[in-house]
N, C-alpha and C. Protein backbone atom coordinates (compact mmCIF):
# COMPACT_ATOMS: atom_id res chain seq x y z
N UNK A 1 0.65 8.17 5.11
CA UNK A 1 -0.20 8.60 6.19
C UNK A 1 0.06 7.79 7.44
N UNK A 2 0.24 6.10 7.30
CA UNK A 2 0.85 5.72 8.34
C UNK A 2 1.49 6.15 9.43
N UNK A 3 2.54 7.02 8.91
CA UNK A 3 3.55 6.74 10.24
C UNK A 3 2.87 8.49 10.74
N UNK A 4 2.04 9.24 10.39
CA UNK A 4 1.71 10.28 10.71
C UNK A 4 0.50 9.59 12.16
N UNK A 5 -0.02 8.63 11.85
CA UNK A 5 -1.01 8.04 12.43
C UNK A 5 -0.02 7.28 13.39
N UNK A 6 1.04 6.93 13.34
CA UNK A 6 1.61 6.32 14.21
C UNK A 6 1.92 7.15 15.86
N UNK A 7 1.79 8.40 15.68
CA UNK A 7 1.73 9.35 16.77
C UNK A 7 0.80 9.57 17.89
N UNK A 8 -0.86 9.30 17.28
CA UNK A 8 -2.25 8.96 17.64
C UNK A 8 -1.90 7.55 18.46
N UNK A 9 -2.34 7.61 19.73
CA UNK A 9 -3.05 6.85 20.46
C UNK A 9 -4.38 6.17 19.38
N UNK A 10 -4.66 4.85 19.56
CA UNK A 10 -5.59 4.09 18.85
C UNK A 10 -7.11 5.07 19.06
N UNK A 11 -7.46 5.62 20.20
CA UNK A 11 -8.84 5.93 20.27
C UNK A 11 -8.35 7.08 20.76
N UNK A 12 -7.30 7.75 19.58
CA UNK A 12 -7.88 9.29 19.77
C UNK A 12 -8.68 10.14 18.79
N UNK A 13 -9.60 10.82 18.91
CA UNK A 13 -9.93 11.60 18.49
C UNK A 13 -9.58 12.22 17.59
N UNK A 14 -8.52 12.59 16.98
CA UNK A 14 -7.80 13.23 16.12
C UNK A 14 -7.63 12.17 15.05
N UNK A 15 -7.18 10.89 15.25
CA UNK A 15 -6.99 9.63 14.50
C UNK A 15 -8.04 9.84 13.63
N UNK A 16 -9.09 9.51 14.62
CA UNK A 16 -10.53 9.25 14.18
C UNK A 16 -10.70 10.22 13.27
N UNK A 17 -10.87 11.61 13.52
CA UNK A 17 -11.14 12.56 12.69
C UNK A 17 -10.04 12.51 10.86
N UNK A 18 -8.81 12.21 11.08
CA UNK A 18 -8.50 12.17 10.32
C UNK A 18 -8.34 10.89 9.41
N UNK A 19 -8.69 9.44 10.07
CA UNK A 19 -9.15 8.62 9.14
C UNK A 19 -10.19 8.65 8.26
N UNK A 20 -11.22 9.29 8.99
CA UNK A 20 -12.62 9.78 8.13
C UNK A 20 -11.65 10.87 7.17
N UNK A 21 -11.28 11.83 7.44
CA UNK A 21 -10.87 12.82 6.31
C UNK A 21 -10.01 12.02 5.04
N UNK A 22 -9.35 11.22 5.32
CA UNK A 22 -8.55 10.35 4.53
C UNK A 22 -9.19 9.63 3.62
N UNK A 23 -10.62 9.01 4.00
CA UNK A 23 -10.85 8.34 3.57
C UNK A 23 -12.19 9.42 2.73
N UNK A 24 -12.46 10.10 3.08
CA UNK A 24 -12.94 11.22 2.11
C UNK A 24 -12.06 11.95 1.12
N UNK A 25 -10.82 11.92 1.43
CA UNK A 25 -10.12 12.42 0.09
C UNK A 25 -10.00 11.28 -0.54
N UNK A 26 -9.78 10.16 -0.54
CA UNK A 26 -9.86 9.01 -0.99
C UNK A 26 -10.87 8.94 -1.97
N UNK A 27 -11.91 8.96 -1.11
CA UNK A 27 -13.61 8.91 -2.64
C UNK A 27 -13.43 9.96 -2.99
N UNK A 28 -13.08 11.18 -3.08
CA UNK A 28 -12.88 12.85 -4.11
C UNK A 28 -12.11 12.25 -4.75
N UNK A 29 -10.98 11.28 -5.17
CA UNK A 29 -10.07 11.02 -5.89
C UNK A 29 -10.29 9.97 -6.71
N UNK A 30 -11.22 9.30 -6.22
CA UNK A 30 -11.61 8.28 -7.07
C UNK A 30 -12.74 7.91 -7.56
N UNK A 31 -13.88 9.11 -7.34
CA UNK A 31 -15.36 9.20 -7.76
C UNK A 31 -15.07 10.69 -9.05
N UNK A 32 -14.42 9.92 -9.89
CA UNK A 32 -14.24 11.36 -10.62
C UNK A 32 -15.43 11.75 -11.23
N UNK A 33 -16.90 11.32 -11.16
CA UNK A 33 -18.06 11.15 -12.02
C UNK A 33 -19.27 11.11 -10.93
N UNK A 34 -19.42 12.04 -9.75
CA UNK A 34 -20.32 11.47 -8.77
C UNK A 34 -21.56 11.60 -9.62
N UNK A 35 -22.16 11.83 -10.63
CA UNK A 35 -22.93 11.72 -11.07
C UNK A 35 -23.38 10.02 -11.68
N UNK A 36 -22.12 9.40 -11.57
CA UNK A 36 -22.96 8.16 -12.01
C UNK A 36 -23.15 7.48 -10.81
N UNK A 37 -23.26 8.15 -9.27
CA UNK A 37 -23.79 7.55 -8.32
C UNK A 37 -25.36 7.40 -8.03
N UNK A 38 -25.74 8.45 -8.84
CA UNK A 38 -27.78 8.72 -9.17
C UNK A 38 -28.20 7.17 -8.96
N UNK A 39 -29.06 7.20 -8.63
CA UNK A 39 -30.07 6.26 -8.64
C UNK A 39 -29.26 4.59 -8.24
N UNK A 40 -27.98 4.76 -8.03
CA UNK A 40 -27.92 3.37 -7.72
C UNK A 40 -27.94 3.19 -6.06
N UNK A 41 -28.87 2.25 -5.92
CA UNK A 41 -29.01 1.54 -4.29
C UNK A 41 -28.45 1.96 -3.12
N UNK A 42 -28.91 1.77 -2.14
CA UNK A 42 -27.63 1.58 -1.16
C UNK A 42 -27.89 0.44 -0.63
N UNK A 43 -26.57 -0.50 -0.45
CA UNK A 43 -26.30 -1.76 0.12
C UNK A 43 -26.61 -2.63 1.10
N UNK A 44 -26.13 -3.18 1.85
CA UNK A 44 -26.20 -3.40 3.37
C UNK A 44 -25.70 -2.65 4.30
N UNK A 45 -24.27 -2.80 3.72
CA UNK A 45 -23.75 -1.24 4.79
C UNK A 45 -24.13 -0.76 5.14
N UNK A 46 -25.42 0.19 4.33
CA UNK A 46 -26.09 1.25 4.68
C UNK A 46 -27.42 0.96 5.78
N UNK A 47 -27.10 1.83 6.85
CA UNK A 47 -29.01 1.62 7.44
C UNK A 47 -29.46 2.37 7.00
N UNK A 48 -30.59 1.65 6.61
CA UNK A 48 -31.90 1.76 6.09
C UNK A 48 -32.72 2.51 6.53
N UNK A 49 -32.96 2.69 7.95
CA UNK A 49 -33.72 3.52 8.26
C UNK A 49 -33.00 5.58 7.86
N UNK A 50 -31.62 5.38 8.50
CA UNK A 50 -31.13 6.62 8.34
C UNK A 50 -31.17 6.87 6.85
N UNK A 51 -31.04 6.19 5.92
CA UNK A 51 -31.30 6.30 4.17
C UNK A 51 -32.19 6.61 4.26
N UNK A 52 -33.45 6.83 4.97
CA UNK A 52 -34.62 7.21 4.18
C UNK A 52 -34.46 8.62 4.59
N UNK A 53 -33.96 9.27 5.84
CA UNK A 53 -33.95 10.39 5.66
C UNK A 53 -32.87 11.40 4.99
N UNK A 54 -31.92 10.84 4.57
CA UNK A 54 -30.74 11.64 3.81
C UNK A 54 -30.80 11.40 2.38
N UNK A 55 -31.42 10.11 2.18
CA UNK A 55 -31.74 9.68 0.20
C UNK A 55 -31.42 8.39 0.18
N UNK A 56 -31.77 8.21 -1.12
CA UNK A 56 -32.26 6.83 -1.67
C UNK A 56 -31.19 6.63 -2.27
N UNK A 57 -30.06 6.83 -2.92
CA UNK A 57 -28.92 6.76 -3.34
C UNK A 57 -27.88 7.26 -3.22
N UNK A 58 -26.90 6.49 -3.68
CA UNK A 58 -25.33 6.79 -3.63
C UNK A 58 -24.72 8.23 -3.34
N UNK A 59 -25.57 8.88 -4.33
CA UNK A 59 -25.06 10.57 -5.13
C UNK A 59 -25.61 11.19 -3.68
N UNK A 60 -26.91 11.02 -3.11
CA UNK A 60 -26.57 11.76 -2.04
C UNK A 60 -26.28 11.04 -0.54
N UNK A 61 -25.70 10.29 -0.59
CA UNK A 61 -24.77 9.54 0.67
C UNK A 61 -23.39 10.54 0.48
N UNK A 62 -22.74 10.33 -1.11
CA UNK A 62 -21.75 11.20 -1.33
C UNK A 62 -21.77 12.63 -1.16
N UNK A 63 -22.51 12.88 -1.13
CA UNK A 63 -22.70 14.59 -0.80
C UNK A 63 -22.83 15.15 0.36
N UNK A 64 -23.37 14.14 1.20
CA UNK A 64 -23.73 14.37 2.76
C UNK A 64 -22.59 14.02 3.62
N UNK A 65 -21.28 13.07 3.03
CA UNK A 65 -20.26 12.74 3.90
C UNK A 65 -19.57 13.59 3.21
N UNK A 66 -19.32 14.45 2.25
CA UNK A 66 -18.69 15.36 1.64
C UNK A 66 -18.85 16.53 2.80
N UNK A 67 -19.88 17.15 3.00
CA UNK A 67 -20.42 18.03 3.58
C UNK A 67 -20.13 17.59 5.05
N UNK A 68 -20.54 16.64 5.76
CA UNK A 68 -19.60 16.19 7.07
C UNK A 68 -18.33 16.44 6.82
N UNK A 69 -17.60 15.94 6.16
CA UNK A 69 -16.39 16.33 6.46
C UNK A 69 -15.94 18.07 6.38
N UNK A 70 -16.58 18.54 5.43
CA UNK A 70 -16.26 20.14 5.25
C UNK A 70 -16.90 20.62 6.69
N UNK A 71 -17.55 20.32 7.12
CA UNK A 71 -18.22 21.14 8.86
C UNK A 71 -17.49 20.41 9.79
N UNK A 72 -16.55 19.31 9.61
CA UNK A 72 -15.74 18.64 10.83
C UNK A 72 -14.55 19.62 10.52
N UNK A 73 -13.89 20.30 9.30
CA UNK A 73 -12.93 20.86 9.54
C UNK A 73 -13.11 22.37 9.27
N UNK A 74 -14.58 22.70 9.29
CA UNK A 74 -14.34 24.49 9.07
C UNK A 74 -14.90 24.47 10.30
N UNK A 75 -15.66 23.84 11.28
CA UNK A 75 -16.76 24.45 12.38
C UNK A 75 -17.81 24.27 11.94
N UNK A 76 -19.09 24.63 13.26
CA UNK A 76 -20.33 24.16 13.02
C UNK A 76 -20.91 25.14 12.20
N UNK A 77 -21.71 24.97 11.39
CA UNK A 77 -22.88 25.65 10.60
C UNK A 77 -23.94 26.21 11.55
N UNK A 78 -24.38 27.54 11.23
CA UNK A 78 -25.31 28.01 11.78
C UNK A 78 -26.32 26.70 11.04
N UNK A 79 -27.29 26.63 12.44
CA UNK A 79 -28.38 25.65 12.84
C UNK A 79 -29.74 26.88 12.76
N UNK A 80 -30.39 26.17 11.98
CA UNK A 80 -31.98 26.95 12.22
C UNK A 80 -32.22 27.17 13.75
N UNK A 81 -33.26 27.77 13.71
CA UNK A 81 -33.97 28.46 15.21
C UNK A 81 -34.69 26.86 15.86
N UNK A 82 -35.61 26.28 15.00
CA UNK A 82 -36.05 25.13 16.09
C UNK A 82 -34.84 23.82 15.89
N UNK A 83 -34.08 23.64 15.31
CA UNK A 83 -33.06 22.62 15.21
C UNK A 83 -32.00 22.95 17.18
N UNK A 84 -31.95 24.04 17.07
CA UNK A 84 -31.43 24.88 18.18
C UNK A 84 -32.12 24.93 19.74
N UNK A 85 -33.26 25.07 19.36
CA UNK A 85 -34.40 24.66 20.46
C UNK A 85 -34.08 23.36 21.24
N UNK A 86 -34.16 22.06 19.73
CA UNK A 86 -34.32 21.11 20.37
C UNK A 86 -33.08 20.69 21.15
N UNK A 87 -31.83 21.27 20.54
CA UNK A 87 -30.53 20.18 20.66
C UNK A 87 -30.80 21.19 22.33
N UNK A 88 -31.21 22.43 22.51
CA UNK A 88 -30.75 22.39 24.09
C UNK A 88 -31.80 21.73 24.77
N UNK A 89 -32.78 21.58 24.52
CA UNK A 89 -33.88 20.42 25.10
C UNK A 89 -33.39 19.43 25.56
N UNK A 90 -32.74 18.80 24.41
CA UNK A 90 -31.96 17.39 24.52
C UNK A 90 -30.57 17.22 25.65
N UNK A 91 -29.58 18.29 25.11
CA UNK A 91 -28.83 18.54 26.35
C UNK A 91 -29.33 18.48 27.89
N UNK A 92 -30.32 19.05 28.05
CA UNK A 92 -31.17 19.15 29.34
C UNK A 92 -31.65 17.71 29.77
N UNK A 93 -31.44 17.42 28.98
CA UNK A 93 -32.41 15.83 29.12
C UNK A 93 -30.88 15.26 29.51
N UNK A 94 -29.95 15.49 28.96
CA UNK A 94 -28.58 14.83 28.94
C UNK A 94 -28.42 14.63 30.22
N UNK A 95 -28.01 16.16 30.65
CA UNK A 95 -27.64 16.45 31.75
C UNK A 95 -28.00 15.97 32.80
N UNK A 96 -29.54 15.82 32.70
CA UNK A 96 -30.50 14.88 33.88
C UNK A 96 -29.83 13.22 34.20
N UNK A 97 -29.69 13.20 32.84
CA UNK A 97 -29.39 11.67 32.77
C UNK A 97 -27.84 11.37 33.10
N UNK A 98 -27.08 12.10 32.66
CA UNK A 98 -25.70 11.77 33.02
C UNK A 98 -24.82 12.58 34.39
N UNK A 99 -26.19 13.62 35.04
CA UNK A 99 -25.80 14.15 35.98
C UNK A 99 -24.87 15.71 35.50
N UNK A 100 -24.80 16.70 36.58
CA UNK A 100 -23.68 17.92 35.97
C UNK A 100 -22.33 18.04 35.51
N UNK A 101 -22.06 16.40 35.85
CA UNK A 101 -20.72 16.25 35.73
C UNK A 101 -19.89 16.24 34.24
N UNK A 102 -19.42 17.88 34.06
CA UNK A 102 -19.02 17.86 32.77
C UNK A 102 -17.89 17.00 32.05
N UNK A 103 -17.17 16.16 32.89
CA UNK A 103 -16.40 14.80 32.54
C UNK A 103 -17.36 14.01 32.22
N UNK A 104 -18.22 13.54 33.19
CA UNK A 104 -18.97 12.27 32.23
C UNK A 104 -19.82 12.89 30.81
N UNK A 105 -20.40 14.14 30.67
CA UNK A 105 -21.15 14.09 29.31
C UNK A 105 -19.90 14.13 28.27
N UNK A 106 -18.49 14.60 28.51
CA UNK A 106 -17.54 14.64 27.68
C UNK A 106 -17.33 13.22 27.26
N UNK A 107 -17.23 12.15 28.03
CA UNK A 107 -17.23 11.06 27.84
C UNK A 107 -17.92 10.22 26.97
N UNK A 108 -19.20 10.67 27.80
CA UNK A 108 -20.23 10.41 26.53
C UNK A 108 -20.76 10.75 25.28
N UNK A 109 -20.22 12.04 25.06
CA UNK A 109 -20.16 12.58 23.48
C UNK A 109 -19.12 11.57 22.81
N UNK A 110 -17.70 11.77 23.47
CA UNK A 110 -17.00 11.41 22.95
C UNK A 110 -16.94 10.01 22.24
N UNK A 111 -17.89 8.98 23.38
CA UNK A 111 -17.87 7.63 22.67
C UNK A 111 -19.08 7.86 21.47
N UNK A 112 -19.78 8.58 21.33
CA UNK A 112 -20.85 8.58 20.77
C UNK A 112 -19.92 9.11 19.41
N UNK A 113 -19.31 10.04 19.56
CA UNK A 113 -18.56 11.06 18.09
C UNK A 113 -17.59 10.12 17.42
N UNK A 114 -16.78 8.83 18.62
CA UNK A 114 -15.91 7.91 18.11
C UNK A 114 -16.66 6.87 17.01
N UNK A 115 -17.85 6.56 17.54
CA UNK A 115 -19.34 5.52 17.10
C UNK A 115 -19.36 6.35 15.54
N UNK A 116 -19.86 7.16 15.82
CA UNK A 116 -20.37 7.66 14.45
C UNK A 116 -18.75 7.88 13.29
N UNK A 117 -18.12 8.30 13.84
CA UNK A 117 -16.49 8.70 13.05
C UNK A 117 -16.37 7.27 12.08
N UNK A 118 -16.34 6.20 12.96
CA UNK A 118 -16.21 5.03 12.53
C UNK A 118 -17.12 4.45 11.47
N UNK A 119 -18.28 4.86 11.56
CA UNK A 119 -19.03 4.16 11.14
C UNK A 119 -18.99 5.52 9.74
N UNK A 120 -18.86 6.80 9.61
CA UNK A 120 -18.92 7.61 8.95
C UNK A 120 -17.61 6.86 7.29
N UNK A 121 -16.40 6.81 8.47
CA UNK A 121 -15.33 6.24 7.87
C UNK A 121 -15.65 4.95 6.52
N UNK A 122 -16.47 4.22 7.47
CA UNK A 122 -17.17 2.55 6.73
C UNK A 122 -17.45 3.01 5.27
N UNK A 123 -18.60 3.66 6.01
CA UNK A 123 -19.81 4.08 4.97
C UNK A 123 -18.71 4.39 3.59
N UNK A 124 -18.07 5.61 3.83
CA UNK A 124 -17.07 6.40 2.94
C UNK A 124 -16.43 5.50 2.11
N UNK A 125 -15.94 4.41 2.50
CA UNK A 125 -14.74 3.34 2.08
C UNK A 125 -15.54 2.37 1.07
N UNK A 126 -17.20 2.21 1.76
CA UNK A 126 -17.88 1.12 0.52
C UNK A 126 -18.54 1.73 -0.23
N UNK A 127 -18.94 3.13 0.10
CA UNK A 127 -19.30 4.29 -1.70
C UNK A 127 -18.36 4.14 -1.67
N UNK A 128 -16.62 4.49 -1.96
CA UNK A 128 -15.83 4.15 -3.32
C UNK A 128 -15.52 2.91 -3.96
N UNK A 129 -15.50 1.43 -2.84
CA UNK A 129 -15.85 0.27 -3.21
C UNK A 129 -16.84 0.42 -4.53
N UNK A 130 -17.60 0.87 -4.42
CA UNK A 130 -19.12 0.41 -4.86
C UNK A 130 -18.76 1.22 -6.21
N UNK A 131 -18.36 2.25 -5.88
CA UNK A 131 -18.19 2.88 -7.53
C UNK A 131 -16.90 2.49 -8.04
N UNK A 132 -15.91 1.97 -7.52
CA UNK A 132 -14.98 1.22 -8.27
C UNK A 132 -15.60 0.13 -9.10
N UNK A 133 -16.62 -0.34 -8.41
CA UNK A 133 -17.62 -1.92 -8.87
C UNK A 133 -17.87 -1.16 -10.38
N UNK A 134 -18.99 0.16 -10.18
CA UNK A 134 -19.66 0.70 -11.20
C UNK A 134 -18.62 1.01 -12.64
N UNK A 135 -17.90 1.55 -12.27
CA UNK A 135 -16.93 1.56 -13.18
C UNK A 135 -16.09 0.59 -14.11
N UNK A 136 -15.61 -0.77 -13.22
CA UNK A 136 -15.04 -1.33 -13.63
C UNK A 136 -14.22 -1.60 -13.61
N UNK A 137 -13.30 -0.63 -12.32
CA UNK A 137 -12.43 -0.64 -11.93
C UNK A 137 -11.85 -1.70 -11.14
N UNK A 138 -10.61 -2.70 -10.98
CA UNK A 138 -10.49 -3.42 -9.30
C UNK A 138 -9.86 -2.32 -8.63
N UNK A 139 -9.93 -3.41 -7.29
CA UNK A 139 -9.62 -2.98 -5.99
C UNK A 139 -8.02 -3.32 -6.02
């Protein structure tokens, strides 16, 4: 995968997208049992606050970056009716704040989508850490 990545500029977008994908085929390949992710913890890695609204364990951290990655490479999912409401609310609010200038909100998604990619990536890399642990496996 290296030298495919060697083509990517460090903070492009595409990198990003496909280190997260990498590192999601990575845990599909080596969580052959996501079921023995049930009920065990999440770490430090994890914030705490965002765990309380996606779950209390492993099994569904794994399911939810599973599912990120399947909507980063098929397209967005139809969004309920008030989920839809709000995000143009919020846009509106954007817009106020960052002005009409469709370069700067690009900007600012973009560092925001790089933020999360990265941190999506983390997350991904210490669930398979963690179930290598469970298993018995080394690193």
């Amino acid at each position: 995968m290296q030298s495919v990545d060697v083509r990517f500029n460090k903070s492009s977008l595409l990198l990003a997208l496909r280190q997260y994908s990498s590192a999601i085929r990575d845990m599909e390949q080596t969580v052959l049992l996501p079921s023995l992710l049930r009920d065990v913890p999440l770490d430090e890695a994890w914030d705490c606050e965002a765990a309380e609204e996606v779950g209390h364990d492993l099994y569904s951290n794994y399911l939810m970056l599973k599912a990120i990655r399947n909507t980063a490479e098929s397209g967005l999912l139809h969004m309920e009716e008030h989920k839809t409401k709000s995000h143009t609310a919020l846009n509106k609010q954007l817009e106020l704040l960052l002005g009409s200038d469709p370069e700067s909100r690009f900007h600012f998604h973009l560092r925001g989508l790089f933020a999360v990619m990265s941190e999506l990536t983390k997350k991904t890399q210490s669930l398979t850490d963690k179930y290598m642990d469970i298993v018995g496996a080394s690193n």
